[in-house]
N, C-alpha and C. Protein backbone atom coordinates (compact mmCIF):
# COMPACT_ATOMS: atom_id res chain seq x y z
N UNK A 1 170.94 278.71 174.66
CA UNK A 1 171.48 277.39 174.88
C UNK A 1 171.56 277.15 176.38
N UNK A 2 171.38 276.21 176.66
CA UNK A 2 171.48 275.57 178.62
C UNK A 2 172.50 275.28 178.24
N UNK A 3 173.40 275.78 180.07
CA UNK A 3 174.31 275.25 180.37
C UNK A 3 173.99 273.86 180.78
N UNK A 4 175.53 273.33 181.64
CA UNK A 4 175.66 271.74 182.37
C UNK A 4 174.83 272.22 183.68
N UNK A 5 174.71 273.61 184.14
CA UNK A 5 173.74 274.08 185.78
C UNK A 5 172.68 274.41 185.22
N UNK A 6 172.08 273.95 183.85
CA UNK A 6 170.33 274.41 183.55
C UNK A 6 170.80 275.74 183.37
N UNK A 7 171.52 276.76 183.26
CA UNK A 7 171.46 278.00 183.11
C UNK A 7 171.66 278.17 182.00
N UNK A 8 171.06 279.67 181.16
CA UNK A 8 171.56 280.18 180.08
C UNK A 8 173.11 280.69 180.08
N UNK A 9 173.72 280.08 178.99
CA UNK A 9 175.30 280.41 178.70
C UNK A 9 175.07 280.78 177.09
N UNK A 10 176.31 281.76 176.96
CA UNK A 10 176.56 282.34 175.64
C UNK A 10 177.43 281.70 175.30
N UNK A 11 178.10 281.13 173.74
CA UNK A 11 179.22 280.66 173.42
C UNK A 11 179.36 281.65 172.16
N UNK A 12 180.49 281.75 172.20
CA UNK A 12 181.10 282.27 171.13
C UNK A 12 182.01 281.85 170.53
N UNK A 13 182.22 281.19 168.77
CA UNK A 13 183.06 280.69 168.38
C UNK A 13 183.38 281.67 167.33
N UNK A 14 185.05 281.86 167.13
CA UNK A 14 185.52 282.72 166.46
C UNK A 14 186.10 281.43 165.35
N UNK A 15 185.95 281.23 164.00
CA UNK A 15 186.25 280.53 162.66
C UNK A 15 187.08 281.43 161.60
N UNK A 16 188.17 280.86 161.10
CA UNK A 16 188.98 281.41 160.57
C UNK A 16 189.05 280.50 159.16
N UNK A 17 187.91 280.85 157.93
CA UNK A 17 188.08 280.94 157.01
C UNK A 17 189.22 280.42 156.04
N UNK A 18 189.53 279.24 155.73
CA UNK A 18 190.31 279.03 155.06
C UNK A 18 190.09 279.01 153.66
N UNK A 19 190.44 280.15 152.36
CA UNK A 19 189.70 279.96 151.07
C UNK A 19 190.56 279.41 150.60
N UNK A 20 192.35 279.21 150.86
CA UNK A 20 193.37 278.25 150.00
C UNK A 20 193.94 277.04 150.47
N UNK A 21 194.52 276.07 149.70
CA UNK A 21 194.75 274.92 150.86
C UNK A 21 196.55 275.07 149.64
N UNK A 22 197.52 274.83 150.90
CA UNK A 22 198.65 275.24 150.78
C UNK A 22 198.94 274.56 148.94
N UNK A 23 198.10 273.30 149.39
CA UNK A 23 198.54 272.69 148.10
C UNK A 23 197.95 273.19 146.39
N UNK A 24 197.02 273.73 146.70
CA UNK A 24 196.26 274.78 145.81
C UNK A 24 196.81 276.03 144.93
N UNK A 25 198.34 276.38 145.89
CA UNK A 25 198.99 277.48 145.53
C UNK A 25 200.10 276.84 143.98
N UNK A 26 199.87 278.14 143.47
CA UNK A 26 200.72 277.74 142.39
C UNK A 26 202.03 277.51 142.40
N UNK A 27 202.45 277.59 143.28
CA UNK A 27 204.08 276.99 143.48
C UNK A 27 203.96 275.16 143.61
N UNK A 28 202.86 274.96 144.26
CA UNK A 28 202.84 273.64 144.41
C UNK A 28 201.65 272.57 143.42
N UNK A 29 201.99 272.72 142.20
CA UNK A 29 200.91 272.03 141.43
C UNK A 29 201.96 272.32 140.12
N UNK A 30 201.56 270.87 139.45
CA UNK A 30 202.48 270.76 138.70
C UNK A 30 201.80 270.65 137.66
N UNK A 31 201.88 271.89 136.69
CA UNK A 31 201.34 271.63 135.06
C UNK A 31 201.95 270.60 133.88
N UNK A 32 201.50 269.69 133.52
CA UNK A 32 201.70 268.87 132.04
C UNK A 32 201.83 267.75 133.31
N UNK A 33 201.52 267.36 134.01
CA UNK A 33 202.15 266.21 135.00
C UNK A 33 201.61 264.80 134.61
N UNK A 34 202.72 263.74 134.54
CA UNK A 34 202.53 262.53 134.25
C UNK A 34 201.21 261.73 134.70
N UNK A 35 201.24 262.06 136.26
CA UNK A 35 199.52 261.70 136.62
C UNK A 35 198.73 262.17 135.92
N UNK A 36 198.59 263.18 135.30
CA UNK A 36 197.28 263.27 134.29
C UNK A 36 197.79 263.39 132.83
N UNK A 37 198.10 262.27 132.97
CA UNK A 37 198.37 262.25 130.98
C UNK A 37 199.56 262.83 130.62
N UNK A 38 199.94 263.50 131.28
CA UNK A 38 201.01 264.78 130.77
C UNK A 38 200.62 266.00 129.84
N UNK A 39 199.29 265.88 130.47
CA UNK A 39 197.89 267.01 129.57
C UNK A 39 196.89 267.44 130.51
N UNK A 40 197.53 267.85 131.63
CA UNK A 40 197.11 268.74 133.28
C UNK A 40 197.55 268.92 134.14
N UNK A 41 197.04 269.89 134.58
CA UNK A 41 197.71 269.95 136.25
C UNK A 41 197.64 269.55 137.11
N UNK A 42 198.02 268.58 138.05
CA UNK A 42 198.92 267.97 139.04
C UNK A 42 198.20 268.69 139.92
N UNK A 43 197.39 268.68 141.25
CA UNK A 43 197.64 269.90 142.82
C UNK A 43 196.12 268.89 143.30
N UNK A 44 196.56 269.09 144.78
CA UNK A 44 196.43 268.35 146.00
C UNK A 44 195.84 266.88 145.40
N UNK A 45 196.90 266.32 144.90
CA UNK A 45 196.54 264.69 144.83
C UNK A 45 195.48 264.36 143.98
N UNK A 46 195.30 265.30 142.92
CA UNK A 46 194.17 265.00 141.62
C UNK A 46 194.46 265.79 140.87
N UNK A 47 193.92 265.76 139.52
CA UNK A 47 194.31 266.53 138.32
C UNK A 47 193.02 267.78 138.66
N UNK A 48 193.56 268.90 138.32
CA UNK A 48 192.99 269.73 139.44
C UNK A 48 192.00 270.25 137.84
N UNK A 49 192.94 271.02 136.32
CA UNK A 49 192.32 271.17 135.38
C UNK A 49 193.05 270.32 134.80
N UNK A 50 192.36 270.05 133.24
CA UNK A 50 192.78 269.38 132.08
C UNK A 50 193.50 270.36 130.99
N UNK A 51 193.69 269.91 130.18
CA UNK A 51 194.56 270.89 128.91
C UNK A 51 193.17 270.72 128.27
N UNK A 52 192.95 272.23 127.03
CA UNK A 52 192.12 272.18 126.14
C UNK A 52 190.81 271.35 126.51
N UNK A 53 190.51 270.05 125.63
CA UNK A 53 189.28 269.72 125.33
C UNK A 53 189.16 268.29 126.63
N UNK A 54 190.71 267.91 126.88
CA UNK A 54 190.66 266.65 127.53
C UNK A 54 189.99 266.99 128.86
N UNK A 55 189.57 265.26 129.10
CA UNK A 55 188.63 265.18 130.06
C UNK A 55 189.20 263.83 130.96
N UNK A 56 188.32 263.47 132.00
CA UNK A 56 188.73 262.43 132.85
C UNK A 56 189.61 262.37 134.05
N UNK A 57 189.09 261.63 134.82
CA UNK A 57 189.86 262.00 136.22
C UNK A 57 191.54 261.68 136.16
N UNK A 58 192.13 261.39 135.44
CA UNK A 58 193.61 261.37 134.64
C UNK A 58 193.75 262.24 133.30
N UNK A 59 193.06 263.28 133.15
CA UNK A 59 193.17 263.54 131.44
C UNK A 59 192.98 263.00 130.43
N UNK A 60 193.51 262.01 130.55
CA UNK A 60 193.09 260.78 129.38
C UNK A 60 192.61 260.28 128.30
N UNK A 61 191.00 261.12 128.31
CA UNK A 61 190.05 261.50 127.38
C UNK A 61 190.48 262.49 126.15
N UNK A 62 190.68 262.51 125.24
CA UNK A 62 190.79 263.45 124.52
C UNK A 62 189.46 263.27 123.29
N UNK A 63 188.87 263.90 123.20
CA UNK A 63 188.07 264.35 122.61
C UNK A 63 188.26 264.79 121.12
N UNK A 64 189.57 264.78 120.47
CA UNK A 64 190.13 264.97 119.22
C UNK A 64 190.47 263.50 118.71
N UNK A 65 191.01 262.59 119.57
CA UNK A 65 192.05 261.30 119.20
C UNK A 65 190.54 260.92 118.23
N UNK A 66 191.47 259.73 117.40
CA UNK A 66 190.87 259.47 116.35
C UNK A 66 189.86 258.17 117.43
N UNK A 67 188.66 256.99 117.22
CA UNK A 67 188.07 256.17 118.12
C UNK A 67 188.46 255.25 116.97
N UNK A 68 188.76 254.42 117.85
CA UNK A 68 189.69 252.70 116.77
C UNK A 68 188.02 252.38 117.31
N UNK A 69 187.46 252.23 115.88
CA UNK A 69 185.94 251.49 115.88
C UNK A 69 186.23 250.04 116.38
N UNK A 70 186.99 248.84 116.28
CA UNK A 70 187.29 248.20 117.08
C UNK A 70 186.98 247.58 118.13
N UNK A 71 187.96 248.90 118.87
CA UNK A 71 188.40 248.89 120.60
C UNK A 71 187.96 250.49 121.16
N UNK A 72 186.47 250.69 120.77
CA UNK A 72 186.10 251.76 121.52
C UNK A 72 186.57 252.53 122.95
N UNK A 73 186.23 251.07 123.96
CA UNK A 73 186.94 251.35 124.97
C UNK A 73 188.31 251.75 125.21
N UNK A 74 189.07 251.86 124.60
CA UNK A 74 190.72 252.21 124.61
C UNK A 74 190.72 253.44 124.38
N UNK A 75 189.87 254.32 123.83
CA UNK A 75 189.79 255.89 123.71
C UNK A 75 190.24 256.66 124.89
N UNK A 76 189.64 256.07 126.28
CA UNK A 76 189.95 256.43 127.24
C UNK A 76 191.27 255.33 128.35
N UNK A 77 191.55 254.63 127.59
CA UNK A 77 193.12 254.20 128.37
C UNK A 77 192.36 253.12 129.36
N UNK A 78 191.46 252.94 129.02
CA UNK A 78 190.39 251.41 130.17
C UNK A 78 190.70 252.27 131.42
N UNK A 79 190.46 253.67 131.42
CA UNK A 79 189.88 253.78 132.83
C UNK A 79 188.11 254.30 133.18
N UNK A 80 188.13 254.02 131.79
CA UNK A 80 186.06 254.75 132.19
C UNK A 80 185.46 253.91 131.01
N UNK A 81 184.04 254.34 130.50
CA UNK A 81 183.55 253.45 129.35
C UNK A 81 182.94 255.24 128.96
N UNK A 82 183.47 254.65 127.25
CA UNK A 82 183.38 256.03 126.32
C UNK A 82 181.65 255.43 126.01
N UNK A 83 181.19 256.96 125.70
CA UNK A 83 179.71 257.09 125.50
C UNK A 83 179.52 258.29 124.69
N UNK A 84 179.23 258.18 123.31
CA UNK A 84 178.61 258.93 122.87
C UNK A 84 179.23 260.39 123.06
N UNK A 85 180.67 260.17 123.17
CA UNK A 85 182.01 261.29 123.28
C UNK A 85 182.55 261.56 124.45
N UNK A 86 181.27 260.94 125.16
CA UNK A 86 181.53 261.38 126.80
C UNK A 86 182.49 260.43 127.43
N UNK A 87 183.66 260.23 128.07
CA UNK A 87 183.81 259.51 129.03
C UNK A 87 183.48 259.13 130.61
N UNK A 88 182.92 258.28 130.59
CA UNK A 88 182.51 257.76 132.40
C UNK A 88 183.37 257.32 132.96
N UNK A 89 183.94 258.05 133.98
CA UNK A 89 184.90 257.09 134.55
C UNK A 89 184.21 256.67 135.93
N UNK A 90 184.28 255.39 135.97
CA UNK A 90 184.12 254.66 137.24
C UNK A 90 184.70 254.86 138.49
């Protein structure tokens, strides 16, 4: 690498690995939590897993509930469009 005088300079950067983020730790994530349905865990500001089969960026999805032929869309709580079991959330 050139230095700012046209000369060769060495840099050396020392990086310190971060593999946990404080909020990641299990003291701080909240299982069954209202943000996701009250059917996941809660940690750094998203539902981090779901319970069992549920799905969706809120839990929401359940994959057992009965589908009101109907009001398809309500399977997932009008936050995605149900497909063929899958939910999309937007």
């Amino acid at each position: 690498m050139k230095g700012l005088a046209n000369t060769d300079e060495n840099v050396e950067i020392d990086l310190k690995m971060l593999c946990e983020c404080d909020c990641e730790k299990p003291e701080n994530s909240f299982p069954n939590s209202k943000h996701c349905s009250n059917a996941g865990t809660f940690a750094c500001g998203t539902c981090s897993k779901c319970n069992g089969k549920r799905t969706g960026n809120t839990c929401d999805c359940d994959p057992e509930k009965p589908i009101n032929a109907s009001d398809p869309e309500s399977h997932c709580k009008e936050r995605g469009i149900f497909w063929l079991n899958i939910s999309k959330n937007l």
